[in-house]
PDB file of N, CA and C in Angstrom:
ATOM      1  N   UNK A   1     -19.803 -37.849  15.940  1.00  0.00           N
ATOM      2  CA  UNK A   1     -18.920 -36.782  16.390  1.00  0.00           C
ATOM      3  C   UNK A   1     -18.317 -37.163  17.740  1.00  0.00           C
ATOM      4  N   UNK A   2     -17.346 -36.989  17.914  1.00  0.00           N
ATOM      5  CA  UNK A   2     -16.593 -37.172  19.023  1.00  0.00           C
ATOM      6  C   UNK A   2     -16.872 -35.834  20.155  1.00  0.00           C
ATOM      7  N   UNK A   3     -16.658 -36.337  21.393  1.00  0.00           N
ATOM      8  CA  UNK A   3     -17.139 -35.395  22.310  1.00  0.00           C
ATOM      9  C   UNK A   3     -15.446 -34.106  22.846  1.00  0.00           C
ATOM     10  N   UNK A   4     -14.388 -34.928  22.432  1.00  0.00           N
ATOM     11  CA  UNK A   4     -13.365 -34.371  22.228  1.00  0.00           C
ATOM     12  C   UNK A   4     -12.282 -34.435  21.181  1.00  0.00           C
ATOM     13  N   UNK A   5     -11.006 -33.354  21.174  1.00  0.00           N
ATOM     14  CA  UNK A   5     -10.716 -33.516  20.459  1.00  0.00           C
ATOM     15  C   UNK A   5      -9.688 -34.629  19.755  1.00  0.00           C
ATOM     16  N   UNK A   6      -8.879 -35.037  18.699  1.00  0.00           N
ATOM     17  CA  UNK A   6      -8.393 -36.301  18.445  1.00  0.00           C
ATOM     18  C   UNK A   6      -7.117 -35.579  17.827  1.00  0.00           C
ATOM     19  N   UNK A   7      -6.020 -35.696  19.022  1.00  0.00           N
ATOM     20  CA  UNK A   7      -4.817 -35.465  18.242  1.00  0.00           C
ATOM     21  C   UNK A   7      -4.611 -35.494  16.560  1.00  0.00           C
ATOM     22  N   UNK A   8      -3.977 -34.839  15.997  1.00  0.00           N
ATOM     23  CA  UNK A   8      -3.691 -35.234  14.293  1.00  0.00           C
ATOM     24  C   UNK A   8      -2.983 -36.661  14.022  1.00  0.00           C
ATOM     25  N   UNK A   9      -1.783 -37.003  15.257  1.00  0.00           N
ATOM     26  CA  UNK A   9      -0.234 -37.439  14.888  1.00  0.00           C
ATOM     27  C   UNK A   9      -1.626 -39.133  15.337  1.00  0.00           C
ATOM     28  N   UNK A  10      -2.611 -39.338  15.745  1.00  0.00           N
ATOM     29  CA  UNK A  10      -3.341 -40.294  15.836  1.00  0.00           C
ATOM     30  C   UNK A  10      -4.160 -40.556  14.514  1.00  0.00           C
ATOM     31  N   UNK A  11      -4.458 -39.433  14.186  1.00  0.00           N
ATOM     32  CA  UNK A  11      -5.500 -39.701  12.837  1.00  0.00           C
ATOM     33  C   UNK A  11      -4.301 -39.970  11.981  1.00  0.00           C
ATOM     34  N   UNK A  12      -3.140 -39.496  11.737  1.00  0.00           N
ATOM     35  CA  UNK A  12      -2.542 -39.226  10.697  1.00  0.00           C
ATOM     36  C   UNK A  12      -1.783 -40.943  10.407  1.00  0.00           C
ATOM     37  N   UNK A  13      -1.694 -41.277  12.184  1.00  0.00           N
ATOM     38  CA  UNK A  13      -1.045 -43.158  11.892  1.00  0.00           C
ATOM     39  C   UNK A  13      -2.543 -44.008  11.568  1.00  0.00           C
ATOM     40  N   UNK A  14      -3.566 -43.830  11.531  1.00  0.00           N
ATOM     41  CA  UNK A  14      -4.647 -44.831  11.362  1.00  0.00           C
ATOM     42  C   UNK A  14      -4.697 -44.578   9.653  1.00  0.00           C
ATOM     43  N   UNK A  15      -4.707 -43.540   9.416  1.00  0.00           N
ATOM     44  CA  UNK A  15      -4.692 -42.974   7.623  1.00  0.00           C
ATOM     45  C   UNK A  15      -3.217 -44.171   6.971  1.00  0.00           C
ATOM     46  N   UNK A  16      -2.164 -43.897   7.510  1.00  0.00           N
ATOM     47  CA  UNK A  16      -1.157 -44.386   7.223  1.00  0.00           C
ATOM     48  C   UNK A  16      -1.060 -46.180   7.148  1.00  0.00           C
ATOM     49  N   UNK A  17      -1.664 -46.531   8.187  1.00  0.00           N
ATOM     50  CA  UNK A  17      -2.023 -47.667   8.222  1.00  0.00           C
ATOM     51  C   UNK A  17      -2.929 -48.361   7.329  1.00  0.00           C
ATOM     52  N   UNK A  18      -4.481 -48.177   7.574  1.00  0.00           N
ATOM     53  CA  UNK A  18      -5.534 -48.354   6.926  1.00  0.00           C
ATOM     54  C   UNK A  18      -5.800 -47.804   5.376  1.00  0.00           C
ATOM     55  N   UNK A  19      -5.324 -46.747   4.822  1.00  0.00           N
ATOM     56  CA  UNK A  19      -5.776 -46.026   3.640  1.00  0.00           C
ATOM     57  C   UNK A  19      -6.883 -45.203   4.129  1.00  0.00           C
ATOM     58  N   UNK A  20      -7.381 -45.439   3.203  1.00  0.00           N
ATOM     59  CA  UNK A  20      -9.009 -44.326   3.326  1.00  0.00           C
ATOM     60  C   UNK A  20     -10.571 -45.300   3.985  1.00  0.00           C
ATOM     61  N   UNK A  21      -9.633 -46.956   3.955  1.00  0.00           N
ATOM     62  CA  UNK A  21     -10.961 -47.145   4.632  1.00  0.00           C
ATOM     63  C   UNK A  21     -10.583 -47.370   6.317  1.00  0.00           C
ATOM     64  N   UNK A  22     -11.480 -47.484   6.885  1.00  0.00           N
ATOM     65  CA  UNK A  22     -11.276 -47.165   8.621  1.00  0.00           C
ATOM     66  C   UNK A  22     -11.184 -49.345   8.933  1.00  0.00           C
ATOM     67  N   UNK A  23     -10.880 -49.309  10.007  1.00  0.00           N
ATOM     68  CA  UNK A  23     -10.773 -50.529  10.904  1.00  0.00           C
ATOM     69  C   UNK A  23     -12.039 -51.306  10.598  1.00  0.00           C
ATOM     70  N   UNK A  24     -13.011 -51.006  10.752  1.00  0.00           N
ATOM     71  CA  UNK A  24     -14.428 -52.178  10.400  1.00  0.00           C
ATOM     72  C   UNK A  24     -14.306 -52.514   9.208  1.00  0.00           C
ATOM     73  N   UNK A  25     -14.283 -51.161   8.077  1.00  0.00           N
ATOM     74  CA  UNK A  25     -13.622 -51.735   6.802  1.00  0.00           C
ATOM     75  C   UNK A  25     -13.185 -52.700   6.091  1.00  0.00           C
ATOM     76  N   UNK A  26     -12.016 -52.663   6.949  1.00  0.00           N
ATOM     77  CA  UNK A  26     -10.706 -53.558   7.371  1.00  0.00           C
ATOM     78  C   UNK A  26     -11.312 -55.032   7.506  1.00  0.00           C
ATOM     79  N   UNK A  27     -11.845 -54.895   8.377  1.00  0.00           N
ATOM     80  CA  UNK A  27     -12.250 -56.412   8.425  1.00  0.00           C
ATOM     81  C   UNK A  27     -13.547 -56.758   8.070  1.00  0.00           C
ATOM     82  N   UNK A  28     -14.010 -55.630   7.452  1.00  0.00           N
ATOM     83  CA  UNK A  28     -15.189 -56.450   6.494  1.00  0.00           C
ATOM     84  C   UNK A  28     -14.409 -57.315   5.392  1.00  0.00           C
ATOM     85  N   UNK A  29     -13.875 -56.361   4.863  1.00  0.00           N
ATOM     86  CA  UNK A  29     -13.023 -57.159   3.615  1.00  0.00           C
ATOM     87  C   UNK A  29     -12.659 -58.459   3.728  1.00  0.00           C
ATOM     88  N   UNK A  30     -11.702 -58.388   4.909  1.00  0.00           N
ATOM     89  CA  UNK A  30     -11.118 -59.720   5.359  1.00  0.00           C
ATOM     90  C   UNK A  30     -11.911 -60.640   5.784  1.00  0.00           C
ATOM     91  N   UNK A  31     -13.185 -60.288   6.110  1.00  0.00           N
ATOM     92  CA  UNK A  31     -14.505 -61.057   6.509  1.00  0.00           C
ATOM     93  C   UNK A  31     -14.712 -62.038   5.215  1.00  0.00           C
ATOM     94  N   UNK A  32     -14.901 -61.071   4.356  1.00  0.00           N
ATOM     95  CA  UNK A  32     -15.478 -61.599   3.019  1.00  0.00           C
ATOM     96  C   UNK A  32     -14.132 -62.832   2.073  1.00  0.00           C
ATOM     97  N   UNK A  33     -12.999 -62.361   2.573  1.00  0.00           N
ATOM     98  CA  UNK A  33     -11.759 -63.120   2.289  1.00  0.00           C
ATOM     99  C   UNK A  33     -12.221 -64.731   2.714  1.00  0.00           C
ATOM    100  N   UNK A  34     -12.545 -64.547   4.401  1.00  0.00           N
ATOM    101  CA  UNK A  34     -12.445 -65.875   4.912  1.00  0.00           C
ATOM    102  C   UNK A  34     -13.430 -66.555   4.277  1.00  0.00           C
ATOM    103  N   UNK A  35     -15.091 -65.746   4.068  1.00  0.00           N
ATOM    104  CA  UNK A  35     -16.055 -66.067   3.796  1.00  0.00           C
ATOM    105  C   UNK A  35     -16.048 -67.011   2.298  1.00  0.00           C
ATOM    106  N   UNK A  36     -15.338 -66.315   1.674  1.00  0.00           N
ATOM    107  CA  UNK A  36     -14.845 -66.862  -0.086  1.00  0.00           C
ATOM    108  C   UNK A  36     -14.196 -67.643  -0.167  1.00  0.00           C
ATOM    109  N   UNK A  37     -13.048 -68.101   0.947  1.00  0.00           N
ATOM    110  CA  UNK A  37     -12.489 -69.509   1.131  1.00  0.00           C
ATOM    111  C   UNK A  37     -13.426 -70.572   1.498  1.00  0.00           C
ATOM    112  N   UNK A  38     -13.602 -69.968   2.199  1.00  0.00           N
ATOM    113  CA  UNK A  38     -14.640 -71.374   3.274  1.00  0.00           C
ATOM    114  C   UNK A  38     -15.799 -72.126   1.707  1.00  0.00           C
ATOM    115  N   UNK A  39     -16.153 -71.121   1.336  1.00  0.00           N
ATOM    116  CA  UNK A  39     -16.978 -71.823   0.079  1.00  0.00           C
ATOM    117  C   UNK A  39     -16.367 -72.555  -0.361  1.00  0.00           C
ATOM    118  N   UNK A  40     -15.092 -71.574  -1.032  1.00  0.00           N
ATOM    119  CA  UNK A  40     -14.413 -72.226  -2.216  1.00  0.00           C
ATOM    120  C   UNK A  40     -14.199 -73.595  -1.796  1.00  0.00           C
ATOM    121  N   UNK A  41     -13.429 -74.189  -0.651  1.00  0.00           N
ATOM    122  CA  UNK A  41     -12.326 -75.580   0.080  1.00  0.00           C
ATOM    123  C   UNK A  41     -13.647 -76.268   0.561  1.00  0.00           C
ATOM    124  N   UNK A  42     -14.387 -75.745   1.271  1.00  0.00           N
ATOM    125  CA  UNK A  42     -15.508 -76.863   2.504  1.00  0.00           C
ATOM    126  C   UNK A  42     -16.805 -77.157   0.888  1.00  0.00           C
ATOM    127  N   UNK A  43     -16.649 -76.865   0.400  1.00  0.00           N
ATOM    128  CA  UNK A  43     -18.057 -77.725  -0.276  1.00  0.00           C
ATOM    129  C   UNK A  43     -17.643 -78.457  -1.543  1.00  0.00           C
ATOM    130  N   UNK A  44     -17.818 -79.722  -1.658  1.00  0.00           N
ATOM    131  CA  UNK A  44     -17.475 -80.465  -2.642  1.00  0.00           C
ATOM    132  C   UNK A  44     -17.493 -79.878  -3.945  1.00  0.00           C
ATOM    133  N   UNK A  45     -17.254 -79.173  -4.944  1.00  0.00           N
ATOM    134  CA  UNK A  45     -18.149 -78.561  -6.165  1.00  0.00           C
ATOM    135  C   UNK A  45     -16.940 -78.795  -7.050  1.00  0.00           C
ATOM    136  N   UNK A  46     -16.876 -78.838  -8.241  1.00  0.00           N
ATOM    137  CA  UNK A  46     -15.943 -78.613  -9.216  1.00  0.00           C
ATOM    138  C   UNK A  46     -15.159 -77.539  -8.702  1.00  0.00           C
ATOM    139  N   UNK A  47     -14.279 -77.691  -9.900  1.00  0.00           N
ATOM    140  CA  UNK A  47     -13.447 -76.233  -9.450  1.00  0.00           C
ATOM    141  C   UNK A  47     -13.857 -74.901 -10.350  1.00  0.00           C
ATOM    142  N   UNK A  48     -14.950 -75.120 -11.290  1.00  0.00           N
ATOM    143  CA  UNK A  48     -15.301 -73.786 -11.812  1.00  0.00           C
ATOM    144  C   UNK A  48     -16.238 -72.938 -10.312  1.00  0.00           C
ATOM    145  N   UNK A  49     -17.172 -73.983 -10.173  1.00  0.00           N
ATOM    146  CA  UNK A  49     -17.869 -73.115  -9.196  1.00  0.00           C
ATOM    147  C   UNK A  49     -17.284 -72.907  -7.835  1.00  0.00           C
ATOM    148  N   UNK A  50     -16.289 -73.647  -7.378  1.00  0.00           N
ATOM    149  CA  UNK A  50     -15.410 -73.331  -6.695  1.00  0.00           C
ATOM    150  C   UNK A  50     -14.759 -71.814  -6.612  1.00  0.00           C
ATOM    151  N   UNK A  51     -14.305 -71.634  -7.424  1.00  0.00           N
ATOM    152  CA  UNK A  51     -13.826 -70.308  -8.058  1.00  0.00           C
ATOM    153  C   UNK A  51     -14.721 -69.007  -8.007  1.00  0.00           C
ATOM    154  N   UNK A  52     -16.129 -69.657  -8.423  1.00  0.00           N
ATOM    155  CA  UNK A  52     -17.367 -68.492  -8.448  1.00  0.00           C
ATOM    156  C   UNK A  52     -17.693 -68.418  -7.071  1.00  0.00           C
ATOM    157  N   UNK A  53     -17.416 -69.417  -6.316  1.00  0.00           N
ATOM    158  CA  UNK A  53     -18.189 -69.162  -4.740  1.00  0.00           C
ATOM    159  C   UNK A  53     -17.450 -68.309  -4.003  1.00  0.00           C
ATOM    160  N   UNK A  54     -15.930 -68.642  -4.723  1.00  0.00           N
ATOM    161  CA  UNK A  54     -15.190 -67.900  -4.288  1.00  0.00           C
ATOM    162  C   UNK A  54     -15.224 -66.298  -4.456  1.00  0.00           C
ATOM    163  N   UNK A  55     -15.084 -65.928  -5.688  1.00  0.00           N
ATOM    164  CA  UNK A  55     -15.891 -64.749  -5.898  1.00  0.00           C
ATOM    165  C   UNK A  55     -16.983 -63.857  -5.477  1.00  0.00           C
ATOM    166  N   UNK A  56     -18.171 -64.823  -5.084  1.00  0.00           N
ATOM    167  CA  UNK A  56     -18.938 -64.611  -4.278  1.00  0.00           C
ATOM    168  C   UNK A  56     -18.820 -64.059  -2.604  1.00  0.00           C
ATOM    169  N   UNK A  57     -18.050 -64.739  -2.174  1.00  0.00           N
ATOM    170  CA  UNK A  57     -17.905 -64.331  -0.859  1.00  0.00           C
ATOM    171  C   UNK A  57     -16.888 -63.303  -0.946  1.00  0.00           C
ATOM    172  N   UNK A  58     -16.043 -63.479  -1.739  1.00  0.00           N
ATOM    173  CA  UNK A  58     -15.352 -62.013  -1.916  1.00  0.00           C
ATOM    174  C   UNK A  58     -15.684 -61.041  -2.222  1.00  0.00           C
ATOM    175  N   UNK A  59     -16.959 -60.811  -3.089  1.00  0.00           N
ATOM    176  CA  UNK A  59     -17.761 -59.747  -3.423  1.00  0.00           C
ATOM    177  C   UNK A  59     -18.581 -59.260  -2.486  1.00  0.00           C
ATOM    178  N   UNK A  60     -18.904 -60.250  -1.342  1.00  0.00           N
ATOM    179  CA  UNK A  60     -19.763 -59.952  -0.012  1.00  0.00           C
ATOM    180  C   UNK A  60     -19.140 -58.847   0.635  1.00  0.00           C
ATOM    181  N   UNK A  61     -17.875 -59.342   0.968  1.00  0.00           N
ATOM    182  CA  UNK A  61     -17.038 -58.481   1.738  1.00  0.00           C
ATOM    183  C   UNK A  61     -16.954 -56.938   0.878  1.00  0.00           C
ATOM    184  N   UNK A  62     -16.779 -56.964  -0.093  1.00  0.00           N
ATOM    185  CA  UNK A  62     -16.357 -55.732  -0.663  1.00  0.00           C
ATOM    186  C   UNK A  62     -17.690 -55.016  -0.817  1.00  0.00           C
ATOM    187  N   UNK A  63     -18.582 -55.348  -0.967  1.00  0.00           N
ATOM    188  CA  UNK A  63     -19.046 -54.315  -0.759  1.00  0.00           C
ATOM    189  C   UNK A  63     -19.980 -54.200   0.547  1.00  0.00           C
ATOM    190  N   UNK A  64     -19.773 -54.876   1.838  1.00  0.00           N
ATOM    191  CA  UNK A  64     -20.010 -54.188   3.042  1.00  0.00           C
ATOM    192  C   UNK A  64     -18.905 -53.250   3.102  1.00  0.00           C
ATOM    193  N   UNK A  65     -17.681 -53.357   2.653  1.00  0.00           N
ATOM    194  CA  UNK A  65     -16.729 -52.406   3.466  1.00  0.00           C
ATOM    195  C   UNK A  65     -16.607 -51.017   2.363  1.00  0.00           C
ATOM    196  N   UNK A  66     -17.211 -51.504   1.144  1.00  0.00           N
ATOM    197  CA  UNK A  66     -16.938 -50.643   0.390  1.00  0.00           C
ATOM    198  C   UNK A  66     -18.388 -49.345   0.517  1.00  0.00           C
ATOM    199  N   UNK A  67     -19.488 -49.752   1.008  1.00  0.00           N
ATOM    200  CA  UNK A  67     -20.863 -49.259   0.952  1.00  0.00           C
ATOM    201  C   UNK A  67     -20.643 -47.819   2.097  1.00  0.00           C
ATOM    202  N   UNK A  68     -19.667 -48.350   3.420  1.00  0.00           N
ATOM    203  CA  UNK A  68     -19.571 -47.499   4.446  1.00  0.00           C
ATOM    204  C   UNK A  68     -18.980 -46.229   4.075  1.00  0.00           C
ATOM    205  N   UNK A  69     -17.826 -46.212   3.533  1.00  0.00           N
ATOM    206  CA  UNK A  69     -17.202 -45.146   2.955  1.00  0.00           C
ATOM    207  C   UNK A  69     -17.720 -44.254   1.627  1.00  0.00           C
ATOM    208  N   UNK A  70     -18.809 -44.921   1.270  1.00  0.00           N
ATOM    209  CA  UNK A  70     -19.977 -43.773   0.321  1.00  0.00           C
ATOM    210  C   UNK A  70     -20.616 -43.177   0.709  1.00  0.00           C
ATOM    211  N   UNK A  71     -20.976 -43.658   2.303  1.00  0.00           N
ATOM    212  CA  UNK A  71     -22.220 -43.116   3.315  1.00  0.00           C
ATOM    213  C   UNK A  71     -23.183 -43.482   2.895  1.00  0.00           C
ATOM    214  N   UNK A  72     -23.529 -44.647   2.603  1.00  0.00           N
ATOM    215  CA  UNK A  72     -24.741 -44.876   1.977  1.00  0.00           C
ATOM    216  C   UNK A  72     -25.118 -46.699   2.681  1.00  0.00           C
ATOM    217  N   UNK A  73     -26.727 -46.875   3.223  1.00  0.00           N
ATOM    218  CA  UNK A  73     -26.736 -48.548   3.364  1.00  0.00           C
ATOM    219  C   UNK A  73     -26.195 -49.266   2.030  1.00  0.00           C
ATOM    220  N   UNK A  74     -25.877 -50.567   2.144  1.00  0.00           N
ATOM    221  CA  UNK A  74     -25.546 -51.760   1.194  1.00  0.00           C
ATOM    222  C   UNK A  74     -26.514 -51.194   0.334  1.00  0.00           C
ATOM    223  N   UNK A  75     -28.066 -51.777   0.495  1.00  0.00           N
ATOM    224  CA  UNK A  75     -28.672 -51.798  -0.072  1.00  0.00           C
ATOM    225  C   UNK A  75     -28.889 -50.830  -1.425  1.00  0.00           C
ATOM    226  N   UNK A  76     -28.370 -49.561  -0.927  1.00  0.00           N
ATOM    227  CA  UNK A  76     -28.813 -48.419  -1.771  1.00  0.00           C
ATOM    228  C   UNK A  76     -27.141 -48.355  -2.386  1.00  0.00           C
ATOM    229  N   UNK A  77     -26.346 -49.038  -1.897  1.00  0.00           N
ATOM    230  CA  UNK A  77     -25.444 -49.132  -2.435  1.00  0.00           C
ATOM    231  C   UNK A  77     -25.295 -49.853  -3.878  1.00  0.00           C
ATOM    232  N   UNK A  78     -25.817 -51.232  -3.529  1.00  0.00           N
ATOM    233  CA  UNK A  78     -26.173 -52.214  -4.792  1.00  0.00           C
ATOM    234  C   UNK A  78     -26.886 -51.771  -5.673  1.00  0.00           C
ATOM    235  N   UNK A  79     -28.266 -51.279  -5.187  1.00  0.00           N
ATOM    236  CA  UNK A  79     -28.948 -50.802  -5.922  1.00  0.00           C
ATOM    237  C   UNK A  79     -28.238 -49.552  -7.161  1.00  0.00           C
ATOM    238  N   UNK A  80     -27.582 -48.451  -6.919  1.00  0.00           N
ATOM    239  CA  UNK A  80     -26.577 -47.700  -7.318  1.00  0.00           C
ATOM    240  C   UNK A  80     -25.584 -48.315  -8.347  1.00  0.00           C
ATOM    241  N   UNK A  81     -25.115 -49.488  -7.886  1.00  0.00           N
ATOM    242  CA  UNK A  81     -23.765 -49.997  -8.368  1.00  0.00           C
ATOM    243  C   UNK A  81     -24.430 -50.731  -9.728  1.00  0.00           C
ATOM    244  N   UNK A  82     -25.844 -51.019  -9.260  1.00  0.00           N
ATOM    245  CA  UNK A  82     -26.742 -51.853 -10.264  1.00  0.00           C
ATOM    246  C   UNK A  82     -26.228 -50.871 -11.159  1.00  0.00           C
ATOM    247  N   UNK A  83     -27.276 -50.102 -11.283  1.00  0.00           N
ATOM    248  CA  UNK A  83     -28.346 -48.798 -12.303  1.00  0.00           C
ATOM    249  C   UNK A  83     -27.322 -48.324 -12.900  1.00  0.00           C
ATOM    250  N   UNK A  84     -25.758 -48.217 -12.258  1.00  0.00           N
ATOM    251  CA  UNK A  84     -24.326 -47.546 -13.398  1.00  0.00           C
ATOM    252  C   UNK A  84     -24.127 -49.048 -14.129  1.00  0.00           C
ATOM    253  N   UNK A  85     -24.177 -50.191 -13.259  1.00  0.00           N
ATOM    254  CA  UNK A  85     -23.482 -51.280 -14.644  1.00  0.00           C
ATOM    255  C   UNK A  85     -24.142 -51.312 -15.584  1.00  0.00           C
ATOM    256  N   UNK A  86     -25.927 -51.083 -15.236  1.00  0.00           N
ATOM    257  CA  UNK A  86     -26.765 -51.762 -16.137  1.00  0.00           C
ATOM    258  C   UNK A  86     -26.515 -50.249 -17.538  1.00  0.00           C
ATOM    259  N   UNK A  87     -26.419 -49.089 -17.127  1.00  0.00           N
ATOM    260  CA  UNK A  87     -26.570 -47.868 -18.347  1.00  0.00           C
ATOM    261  C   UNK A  87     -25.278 -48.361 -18.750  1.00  0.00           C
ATOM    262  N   UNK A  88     -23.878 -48.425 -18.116  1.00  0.00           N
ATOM    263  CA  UNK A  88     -22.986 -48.454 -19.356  1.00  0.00           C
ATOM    264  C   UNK A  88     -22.613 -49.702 -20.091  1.00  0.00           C
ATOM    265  N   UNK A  89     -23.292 -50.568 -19.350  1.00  0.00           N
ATOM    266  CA  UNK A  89     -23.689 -51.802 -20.248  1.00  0.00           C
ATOM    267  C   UNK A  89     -24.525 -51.467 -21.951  1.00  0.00           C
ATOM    268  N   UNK A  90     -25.674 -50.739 -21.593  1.00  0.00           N
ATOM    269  CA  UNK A  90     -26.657 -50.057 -22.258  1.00  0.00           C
ATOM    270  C   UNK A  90     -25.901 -49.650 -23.562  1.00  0.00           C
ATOM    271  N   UNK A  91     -24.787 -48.533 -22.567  1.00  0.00           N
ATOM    272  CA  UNK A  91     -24.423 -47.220 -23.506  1.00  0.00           C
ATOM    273  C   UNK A  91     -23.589 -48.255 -24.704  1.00  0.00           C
ATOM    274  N   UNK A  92     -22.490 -49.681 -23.586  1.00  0.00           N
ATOM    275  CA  UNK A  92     -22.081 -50.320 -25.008  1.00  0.00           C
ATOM    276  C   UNK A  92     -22.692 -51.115 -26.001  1.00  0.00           C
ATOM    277  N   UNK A  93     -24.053 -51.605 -25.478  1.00  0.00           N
ATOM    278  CA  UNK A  93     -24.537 -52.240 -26.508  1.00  0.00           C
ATOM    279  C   UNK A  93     -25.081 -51.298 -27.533  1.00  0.00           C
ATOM    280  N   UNK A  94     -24.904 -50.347 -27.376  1.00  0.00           N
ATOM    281  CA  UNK A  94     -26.049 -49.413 -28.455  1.00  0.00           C
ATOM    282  C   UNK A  94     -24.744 -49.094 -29.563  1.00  0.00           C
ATOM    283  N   UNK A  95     -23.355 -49.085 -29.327  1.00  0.00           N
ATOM    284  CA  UNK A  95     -22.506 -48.123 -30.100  1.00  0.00           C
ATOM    285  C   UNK A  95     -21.743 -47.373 -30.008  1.00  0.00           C
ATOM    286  N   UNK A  96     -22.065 -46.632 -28.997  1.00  0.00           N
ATOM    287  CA  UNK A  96     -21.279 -45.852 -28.509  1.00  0.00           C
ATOM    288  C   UNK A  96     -19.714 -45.755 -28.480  1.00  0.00           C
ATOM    289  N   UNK A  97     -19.576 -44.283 -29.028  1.00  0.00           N
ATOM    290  CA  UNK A  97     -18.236 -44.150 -29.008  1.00  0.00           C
ATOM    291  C   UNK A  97     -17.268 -43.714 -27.665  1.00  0.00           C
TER     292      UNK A  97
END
């Protein structure tokens, strides 16, 4: 909580700017951008796993920046993100219409 108040015409250009996620966000993502290059180019590997490392570090980023805006740690974040892939994984192997 802020100890005063925060003009609107300030919140209303950071919204405009950013979307719905805030500045750390912001560069978590882009964290995870650089992070997914650097794999992909600096380590000798084919180019399939190239591609996956890449993925990898891009998935880092997304979900630090994505975990903040649930209100929730990473951890309980993953954990979460698990337990929905793994049921509707579930729900399609069984049939489901």
């Amino acid at each position: 909580m802020r100890a005063w108040p925060v003009p609107p015409e300030i919140e209303d250009a950071r919204e405009k700017f950013l979307g719905p996620l805030g500045l750390r966000q912001f560069l978590y993502a882009v964290a995870g951008f650089v992070l997914g290059c650097f794999l992909a180019f600096a380590l000798p590997l084919p180019l399939v796993l190239r591609f996956c490392n890449f993925l990898l570090g891009l998935s880092a980023g997304a979900v630090l920046a994505l975990a903040r805006p649930c209100g929730m740690d990473c951890d309980v974040f993953l954990w979460r993100l698990w337990k929905w892939w793994r049921s509707r994984r579930k729900f399609y192997l069984k049939g489901g219409e």
